[in-house]
Protein backbone atom coordinates (compact mmCIF):
# COMPACT_ATOMS: atom_id res chain seq x y z
CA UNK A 1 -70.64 29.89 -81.08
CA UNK A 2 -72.34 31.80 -84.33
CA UNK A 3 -70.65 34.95 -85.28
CA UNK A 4 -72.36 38.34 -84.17
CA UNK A 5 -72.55 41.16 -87.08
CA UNK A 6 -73.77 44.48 -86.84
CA UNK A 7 -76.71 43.69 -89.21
CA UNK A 8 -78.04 41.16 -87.08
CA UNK A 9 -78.32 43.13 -84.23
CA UNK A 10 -79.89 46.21 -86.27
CA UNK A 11 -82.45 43.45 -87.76
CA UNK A 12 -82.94 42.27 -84.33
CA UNK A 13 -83.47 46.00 -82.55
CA UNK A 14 -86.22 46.40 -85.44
CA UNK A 15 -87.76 43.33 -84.53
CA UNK A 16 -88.08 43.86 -80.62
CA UNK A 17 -88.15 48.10 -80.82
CA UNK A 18 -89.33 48.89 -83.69
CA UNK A 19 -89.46 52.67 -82.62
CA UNK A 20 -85.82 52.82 -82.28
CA UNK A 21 -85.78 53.57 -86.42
CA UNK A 22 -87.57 57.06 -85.98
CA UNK A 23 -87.34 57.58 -82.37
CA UNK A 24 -90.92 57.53 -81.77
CA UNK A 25 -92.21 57.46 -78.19
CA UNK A 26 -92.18 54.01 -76.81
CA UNK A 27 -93.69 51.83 -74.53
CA UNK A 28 -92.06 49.87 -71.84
CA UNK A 29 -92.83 46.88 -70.00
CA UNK A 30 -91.47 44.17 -67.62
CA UNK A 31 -91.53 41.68 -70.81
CA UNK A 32 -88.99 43.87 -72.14
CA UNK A 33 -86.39 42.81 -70.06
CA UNK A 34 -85.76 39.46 -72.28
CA UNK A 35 -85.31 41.46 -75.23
CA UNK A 36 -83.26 44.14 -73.47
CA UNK A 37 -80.64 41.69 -71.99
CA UNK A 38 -80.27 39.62 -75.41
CA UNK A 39 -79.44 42.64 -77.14
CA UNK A 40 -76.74 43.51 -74.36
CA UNK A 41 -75.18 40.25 -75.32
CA UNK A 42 -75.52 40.43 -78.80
CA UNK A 43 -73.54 43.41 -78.41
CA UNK A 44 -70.82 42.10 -76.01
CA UNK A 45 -70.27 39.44 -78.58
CA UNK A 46 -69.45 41.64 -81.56
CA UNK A 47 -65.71 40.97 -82.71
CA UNK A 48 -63.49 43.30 -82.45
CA UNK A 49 -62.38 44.00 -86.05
CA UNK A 50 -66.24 44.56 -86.89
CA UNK A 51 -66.21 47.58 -84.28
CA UNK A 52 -65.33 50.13 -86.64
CA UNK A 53 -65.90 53.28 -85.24
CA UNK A 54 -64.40 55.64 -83.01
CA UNK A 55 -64.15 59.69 -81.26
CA UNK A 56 -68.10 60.40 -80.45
CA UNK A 57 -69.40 57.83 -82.04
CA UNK A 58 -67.83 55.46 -79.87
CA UNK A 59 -68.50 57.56 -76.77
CA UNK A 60 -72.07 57.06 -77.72
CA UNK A 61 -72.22 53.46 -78.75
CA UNK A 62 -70.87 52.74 -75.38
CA UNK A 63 -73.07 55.11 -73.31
CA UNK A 64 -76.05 53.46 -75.03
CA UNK A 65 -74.93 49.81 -74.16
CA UNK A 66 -74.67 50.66 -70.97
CA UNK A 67 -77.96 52.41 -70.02
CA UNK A 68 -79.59 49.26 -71.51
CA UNK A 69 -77.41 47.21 -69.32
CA UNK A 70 -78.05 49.38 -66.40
CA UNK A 71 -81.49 48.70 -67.29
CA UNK A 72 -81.64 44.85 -67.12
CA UNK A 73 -79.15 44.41 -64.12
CA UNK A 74 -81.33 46.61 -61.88
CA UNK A 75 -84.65 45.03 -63.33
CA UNK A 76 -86.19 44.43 -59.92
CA UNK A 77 -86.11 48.04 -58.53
CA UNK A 78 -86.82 50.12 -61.66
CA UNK A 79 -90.67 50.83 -62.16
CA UNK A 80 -91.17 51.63 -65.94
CA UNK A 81 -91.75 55.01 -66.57
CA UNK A 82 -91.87 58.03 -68.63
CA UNK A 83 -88.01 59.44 -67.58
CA UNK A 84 -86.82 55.55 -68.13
CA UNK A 85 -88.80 54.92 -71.25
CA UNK A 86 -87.19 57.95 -73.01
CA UNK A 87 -83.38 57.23 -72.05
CA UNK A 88 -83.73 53.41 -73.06
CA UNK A 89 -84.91 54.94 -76.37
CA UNK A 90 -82.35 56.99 -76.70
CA UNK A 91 -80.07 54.63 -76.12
CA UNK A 92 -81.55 51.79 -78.26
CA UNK A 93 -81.39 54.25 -81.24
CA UNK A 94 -78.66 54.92 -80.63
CA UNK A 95 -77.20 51.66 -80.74
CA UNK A 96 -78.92 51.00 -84.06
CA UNK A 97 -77.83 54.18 -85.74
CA UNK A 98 -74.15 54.06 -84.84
CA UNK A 99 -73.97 50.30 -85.89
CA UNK A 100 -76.23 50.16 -89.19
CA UNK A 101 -73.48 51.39 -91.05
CA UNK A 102 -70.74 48.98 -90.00
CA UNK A 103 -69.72 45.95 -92.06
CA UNK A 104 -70.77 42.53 -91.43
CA UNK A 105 -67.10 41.12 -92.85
CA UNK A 106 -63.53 42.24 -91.60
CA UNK A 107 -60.35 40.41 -91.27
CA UNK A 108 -59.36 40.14 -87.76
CA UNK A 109 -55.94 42.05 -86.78
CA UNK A 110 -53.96 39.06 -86.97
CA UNK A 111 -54.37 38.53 -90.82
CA UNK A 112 -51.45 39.12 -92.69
CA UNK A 113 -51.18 42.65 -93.50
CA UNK A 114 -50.94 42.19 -97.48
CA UNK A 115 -49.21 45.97 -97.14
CA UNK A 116 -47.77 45.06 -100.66
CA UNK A 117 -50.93 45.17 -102.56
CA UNK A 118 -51.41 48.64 -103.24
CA UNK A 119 -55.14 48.49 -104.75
CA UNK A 120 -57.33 48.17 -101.43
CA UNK A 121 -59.89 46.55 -102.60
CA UNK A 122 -58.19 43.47 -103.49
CA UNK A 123 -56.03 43.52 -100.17
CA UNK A 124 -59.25 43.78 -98.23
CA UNK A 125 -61.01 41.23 -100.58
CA UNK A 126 -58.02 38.97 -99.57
CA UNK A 127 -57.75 39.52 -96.59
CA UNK A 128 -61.10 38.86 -95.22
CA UNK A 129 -60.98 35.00 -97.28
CA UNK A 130 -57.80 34.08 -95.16
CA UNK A 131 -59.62 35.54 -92.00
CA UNK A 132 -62.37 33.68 -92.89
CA UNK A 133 -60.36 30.66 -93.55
CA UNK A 134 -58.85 31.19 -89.81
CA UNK A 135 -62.63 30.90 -88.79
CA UNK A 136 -63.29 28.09 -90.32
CA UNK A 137 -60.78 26.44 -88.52
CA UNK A 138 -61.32 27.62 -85.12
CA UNK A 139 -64.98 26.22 -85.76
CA UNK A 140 -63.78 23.06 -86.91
CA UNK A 141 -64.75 23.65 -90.59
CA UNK A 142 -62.50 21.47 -92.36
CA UNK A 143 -63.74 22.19 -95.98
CA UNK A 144 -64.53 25.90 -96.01
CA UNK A 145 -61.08 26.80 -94.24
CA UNK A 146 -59.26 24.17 -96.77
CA UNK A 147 -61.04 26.20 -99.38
CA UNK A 148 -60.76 29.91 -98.41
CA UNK A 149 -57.39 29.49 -98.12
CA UNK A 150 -56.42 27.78 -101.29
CA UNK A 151 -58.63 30.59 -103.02
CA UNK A 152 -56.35 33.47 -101.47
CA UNK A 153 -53.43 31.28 -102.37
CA UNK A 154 -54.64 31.61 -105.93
CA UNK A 155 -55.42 35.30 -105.80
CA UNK A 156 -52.25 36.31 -104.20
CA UNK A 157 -50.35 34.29 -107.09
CA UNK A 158 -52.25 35.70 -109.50
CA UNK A 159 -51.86 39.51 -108.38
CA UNK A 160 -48.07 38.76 -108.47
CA UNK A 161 -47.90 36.89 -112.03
CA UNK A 162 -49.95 39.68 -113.40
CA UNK A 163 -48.77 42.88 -111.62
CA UNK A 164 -44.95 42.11 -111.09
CA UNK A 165 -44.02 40.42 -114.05
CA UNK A 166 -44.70 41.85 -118.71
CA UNK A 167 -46.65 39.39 -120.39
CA UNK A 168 -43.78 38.27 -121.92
CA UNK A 169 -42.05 37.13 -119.01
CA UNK A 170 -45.34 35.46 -118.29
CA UNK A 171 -45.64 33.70 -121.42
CA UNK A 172 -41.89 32.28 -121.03
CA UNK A 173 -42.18 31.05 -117.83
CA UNK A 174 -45.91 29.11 -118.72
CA UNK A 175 -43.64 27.63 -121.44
CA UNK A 176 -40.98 26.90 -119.15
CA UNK A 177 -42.83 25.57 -116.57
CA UNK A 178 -44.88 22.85 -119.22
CA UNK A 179 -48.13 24.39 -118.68
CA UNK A 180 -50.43 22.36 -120.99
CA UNK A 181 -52.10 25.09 -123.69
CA UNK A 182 -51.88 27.83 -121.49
CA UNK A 183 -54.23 30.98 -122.73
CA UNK A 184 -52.99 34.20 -122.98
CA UNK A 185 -54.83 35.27 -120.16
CA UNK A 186 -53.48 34.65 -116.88
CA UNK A 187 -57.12 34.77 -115.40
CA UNK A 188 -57.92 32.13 -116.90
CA UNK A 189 -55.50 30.08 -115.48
CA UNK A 190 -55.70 27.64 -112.85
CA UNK A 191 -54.09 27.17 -109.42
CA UNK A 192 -51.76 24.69 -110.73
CA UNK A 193 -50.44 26.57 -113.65
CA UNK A 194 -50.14 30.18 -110.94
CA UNK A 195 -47.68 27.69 -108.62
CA UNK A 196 -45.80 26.60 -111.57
CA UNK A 197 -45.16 30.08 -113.49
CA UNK A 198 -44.81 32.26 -110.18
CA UNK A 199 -41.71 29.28 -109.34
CA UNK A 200 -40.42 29.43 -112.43
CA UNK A 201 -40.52 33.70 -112.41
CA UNK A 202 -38.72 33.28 -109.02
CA UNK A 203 -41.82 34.88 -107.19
CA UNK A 204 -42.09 32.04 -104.87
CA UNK A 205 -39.44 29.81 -102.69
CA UNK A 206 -39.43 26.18 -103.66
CA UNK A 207 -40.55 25.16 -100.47
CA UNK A 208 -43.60 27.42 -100.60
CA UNK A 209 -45.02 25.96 -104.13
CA UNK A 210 -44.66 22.37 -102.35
CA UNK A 211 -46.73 23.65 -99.92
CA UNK A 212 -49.05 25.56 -102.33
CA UNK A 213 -49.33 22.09 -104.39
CA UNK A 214 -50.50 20.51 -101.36
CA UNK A 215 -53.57 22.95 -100.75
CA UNK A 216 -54.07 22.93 -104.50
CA UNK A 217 -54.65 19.01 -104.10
CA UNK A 218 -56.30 19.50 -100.73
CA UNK A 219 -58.54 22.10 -102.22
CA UNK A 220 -59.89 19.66 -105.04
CA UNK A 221 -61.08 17.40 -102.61
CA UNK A 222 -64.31 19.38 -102.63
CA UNK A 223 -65.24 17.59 -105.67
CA UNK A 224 -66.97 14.59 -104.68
CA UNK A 225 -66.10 12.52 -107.26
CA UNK A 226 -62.13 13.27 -106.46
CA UNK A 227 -62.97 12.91 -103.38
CA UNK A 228 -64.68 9.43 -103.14
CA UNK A 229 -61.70 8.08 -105.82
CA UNK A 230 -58.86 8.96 -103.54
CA UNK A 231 -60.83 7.93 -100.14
CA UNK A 232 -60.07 11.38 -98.53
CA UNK A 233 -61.39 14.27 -97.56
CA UNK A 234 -60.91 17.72 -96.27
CA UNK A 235 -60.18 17.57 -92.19
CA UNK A 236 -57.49 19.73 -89.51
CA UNK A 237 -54.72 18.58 -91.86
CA UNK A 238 -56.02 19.99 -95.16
CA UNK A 239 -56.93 23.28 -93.45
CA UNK A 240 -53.88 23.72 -91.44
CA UNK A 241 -51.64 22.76 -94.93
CA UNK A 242 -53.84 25.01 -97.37
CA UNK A 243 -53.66 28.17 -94.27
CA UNK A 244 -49.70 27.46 -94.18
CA UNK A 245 -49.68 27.53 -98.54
CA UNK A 246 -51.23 31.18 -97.99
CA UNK A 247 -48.44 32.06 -95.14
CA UNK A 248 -45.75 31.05 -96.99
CA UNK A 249 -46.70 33.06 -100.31
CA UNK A 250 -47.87 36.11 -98.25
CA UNK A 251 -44.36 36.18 -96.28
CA UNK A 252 -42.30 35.16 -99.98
CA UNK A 253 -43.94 38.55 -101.35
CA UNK A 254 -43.88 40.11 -98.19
């Protein structure tokens, strides 16, 4: 089933009622109805973590769901009229208004917490690719959950390398861990190189960089080229091994 965001359903109230924006009076027919009842759904299937809001505004949001709701169930015995007309506006503005401002992109409540990452940006940033990732795999999207969650491997490893460890250290376990010319930036490293240093700076458990060596493999399979050479490709396996990599490092800094 596609995923339901607040912006679609603003774009979609604009589309069907346009009057909602400024509250201007509206007009009401029976042809409505359609429009009315898909909007009720659209809202029903907006996830939970995207529901952001709470206290009156929540009070509202659900007052105005259910007029319109009240609306399309009793269809056959309401007659269209000015007392109707001006609660469905109401209500349909007030739908838009309350979720305009809500983001399209949150991680659902079961994401790993990342409470250890104190700059909230990043945690969030991370946060929503390993949701994401968890998507992806409910929807059977091999690649992009593979993907996601080999990238938040690699930005959890290299908030650790960067943040827990002086440059020194860094530079000393690069060496130790035979990274090939590494720079002297970090961020310029890749996934292989953050498994190998973070091991060798005793960020990670041993069994967690086999696992994060598996996405890292997994996660080049979205090269073509790779991928026709070794005669696989990203499927339930990858994606539950490159989710698992992300678990394990999340729970070792954890």
């Amino acid at each position: 089933m596609p995923r339901v965001v607040p912006s679609q359903i603003v774009e979609f109230i604009d589309a069907e009622f346009s009057f909602a924006r400024a509250r201007r009076p509206p007009t009401f027919d029976h042809a409505d109805i359609d429009a009315l009842s898909a909007l009720v759904r659209l809202t029903d299937e907006l996830p939970d973590e995207l529901m952001t809001v709470s206290g009156r505004n929540y009070s509202f949001l659900l007052r105005g769901i259910e007029t319109i709701r009240g609306t399309v169930a009793n269809r056959v015995s309401f007659s269209f009229g000015v007392s109707l007309d001006e609660r469905l506006r109401n209500a349909i503005a007030d739908v838009r208004e309350i979720l305009k401002p809500l983001p399209d992109e949150a991680p659902s409540p079961a994401t790993a917490e990342l409470s250890f990452i104190p700059d909230a940006a990043l945690r969030d940033s991370i946060r929503n690719d390993i949701s994401a990732a968890n998507r992806a795999l409910h929807d059977g999207l091999w690649k992009a959950a593979t993907v996601l969650a080999a990238a938040a491997t690699e930005a959890l490893l290299l908030w650790a390398i960067t943040t827990k460890k002086s440059k020194t250290e860094v530079e000393a376990a690069a060496r130790s861990a035979a990274i090939p010319n590494p720079s002297a930036d970090p961020e310029k490293w890749g996934l292989d190189a953050y498994i190998k240093v973070a091991s060798a700076l005793g960020l990670i458990k041993d069994n967690t960089a086999k696992q994060a060596a598996l996405a890292k493999d997994f996660r080049n399979l979205i090269h073509p080229g790779r991928s026709a050479r070794l005669q696989e490709v990203c499927d339930r396996g990858t994606a539950h091994s490159a989710l698992a990599a992300v678990e394990f490092v999340a729970r070792d800094f954890t």
